[in-house]
N, C-alpha and C. Protein backbone atom coordinates (compact mmCIF):
# COMPACT_ATOMS: atom_id res chain seq x y z
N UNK A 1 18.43 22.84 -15.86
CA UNK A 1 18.00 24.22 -15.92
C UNK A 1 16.49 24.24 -16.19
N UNK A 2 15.83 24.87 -15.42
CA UNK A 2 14.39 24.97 -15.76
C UNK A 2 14.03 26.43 -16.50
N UNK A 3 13.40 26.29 -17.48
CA UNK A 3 13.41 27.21 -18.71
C UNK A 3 11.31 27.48 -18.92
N UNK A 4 11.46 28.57 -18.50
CA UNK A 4 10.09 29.48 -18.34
C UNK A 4 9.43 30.22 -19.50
N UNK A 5 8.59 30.41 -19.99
CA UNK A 5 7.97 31.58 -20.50
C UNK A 5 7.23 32.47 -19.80
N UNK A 6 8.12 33.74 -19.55
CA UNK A 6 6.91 35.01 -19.26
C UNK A 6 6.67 36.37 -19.87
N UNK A 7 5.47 36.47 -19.96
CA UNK A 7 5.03 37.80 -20.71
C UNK A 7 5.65 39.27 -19.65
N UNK A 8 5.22 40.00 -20.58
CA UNK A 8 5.40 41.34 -19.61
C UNK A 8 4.38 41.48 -18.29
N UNK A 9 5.29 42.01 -17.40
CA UNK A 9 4.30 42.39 -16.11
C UNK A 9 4.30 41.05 -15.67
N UNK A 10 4.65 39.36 -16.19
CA UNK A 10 4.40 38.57 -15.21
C UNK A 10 5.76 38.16 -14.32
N UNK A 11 5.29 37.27 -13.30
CA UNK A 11 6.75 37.02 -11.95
C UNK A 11 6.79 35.35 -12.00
N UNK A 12 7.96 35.35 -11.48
CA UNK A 12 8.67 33.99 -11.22
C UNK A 12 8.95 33.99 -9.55
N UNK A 13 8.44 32.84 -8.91
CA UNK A 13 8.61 32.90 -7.35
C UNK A 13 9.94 32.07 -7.47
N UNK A 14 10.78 32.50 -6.67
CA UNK A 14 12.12 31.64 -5.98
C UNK A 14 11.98 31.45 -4.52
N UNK A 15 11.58 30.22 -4.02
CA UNK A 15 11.51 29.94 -2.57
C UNK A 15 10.46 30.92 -1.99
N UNK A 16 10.66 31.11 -0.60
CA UNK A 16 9.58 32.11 -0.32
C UNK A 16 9.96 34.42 -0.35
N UNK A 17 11.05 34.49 -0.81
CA UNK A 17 10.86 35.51 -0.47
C UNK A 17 12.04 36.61 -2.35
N UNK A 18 12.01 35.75 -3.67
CA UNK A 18 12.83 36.17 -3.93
C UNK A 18 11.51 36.22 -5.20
N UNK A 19 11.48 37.40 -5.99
CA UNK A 19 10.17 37.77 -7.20
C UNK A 19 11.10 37.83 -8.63
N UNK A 20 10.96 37.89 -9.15
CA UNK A 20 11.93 38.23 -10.35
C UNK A 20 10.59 38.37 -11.83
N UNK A 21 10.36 39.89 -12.07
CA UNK A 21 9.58 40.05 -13.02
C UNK A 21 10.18 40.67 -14.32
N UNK A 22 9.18 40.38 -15.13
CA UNK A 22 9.49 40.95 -16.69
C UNK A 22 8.85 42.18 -16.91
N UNK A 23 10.04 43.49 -16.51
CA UNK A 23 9.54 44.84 -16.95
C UNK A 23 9.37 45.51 -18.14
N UNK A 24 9.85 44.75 -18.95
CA UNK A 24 10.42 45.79 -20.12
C UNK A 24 11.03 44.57 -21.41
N UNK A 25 10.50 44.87 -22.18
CA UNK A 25 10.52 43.85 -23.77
C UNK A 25 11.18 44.63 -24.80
N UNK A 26 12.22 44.53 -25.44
CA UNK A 26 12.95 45.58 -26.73
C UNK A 26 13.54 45.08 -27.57
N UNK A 27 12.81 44.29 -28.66
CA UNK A 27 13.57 43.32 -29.31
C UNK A 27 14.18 42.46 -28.62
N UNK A 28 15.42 42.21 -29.01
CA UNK A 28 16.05 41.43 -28.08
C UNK A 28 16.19 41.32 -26.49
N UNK A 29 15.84 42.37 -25.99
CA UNK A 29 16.59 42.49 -24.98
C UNK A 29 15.13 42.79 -23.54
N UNK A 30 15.49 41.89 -22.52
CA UNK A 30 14.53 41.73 -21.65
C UNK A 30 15.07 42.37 -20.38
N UNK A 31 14.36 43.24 -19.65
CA UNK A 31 14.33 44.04 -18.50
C UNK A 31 13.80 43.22 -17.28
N UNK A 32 14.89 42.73 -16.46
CA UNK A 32 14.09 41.64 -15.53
C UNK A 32 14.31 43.09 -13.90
N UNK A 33 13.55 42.54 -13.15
CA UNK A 33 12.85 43.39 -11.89
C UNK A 33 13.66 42.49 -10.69
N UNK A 34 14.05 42.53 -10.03
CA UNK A 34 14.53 41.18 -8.92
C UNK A 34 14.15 41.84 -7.48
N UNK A 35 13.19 41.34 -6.93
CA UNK A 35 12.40 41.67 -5.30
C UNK A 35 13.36 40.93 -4.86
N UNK A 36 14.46 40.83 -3.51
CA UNK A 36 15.44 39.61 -2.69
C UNK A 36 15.39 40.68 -1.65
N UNK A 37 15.74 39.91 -0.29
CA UNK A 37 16.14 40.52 0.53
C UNK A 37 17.52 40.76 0.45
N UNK A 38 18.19 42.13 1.24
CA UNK A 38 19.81 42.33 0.95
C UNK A 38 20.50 41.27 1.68
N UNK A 39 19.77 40.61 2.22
CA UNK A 39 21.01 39.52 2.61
C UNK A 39 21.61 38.79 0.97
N UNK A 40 20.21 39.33 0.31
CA UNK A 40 20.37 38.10 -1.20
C UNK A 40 21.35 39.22 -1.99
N UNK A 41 22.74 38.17 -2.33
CA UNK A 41 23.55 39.40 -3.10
C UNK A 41 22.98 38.96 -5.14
N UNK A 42 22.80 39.59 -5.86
CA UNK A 42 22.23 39.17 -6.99
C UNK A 42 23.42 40.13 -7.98
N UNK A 43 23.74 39.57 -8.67
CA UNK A 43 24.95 40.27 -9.73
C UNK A 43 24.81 39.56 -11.18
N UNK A 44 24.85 40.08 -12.43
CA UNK A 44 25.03 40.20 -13.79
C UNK A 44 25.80 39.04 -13.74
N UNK A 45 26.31 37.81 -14.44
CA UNK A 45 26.64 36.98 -14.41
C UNK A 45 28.13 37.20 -14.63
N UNK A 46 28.34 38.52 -15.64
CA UNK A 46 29.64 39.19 -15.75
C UNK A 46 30.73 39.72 -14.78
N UNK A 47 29.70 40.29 -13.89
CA UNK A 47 30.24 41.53 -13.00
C UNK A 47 30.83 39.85 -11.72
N UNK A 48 29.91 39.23 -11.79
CA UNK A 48 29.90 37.51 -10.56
C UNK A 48 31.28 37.01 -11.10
N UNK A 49 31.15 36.48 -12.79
CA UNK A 49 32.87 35.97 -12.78
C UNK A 49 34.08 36.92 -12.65
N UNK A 50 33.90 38.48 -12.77
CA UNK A 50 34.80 39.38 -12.67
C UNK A 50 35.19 39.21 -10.96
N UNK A 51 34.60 39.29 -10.19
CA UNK A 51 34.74 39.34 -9.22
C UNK A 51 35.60 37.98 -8.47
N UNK A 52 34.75 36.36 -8.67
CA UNK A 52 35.53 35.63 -8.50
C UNK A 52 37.20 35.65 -9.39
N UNK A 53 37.25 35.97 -10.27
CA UNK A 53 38.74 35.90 -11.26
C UNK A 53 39.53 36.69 -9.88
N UNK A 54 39.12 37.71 -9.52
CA UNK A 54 39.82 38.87 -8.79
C UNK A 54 40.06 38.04 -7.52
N UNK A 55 39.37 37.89 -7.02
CA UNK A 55 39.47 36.56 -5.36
C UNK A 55 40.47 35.88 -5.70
N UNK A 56 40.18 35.07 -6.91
CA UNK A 56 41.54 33.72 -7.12
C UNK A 56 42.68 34.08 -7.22
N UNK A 57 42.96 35.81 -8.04
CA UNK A 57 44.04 36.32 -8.03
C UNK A 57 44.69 36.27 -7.03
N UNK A 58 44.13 37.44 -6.07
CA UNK A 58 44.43 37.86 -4.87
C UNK A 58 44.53 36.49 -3.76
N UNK A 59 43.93 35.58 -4.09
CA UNK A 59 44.41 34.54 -3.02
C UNK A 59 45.65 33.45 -3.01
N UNK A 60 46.16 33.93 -4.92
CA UNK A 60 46.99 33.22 -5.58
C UNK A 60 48.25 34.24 -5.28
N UNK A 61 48.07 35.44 -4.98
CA UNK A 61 49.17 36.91 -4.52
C UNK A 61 49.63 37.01 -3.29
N UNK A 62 48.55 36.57 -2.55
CA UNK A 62 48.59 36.68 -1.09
C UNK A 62 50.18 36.07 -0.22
N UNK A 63 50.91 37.09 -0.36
CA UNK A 63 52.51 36.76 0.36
C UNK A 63 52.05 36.37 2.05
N UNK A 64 53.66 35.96 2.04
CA UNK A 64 53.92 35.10 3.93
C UNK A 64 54.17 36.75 4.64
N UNK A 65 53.52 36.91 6.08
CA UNK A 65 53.94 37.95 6.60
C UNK A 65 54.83 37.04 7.60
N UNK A 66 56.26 37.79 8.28
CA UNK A 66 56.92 37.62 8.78
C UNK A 66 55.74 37.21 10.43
N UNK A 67 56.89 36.04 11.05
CA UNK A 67 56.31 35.78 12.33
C UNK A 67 56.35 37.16 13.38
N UNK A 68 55.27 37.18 13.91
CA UNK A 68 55.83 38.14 15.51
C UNK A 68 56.07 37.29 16.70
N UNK A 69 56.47 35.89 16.52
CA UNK A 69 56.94 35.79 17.65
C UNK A 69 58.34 36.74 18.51
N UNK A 70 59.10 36.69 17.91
CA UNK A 70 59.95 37.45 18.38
C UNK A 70 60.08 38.86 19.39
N UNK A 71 58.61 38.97 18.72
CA UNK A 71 58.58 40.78 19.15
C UNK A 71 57.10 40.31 20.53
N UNK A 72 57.00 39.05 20.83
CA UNK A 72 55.68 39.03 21.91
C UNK A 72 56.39 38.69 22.91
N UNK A 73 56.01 38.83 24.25
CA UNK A 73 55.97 38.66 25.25
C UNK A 73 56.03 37.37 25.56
N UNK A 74 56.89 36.53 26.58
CA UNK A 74 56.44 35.08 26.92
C UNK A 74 56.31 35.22 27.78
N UNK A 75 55.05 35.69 28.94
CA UNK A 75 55.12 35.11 30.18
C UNK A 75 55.94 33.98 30.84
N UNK A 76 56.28 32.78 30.62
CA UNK A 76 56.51 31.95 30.81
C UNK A 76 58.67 32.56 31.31
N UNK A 77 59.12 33.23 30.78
CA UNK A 77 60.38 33.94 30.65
C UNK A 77 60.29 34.62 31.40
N UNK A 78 58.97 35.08 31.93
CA UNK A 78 59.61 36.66 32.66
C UNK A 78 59.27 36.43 34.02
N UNK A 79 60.29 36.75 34.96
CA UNK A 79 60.29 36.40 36.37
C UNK A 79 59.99 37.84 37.45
């Protein structure tokens, strides 16, 4: 992990197109700014594991749907 010091008003470059500044200082608690393009999805680290938990669920839920062969057509049958 690479571990930074920045004051207010200063930025952190990520690669060429991602800014991440320090808006806002309150005691504890730091106000970060994030410039990304929307391809870049950026989420609270909270809201990121909430989301994967929910995927694993749902992929751990995910029932068998019945075949449709039955109900298709076989060319191969029909004269």
């Amino acid at each position: 992990m690479l571990i930074l010091a920045r004051r207010l008003n200063e930025q952190i470059v990520i690669g060429d197109d991602i800014r991440v500044s320090v808006v806002d200082i309150r005691g504890d608690q730091v106000k970060l700014g994030i410039e990304a393009p929307r391809s870049v999805k950026v989420y609270r680290q909270e809201v990121y594991d909430a989301i994967q938990a929910e995927n694993r669920e749902a992929a751990q839920s995910a029932t068998a749907l019945p075949s449709l062969d039955p109900y298709l057509k076989n060319d191969s049958q029909e004269s």
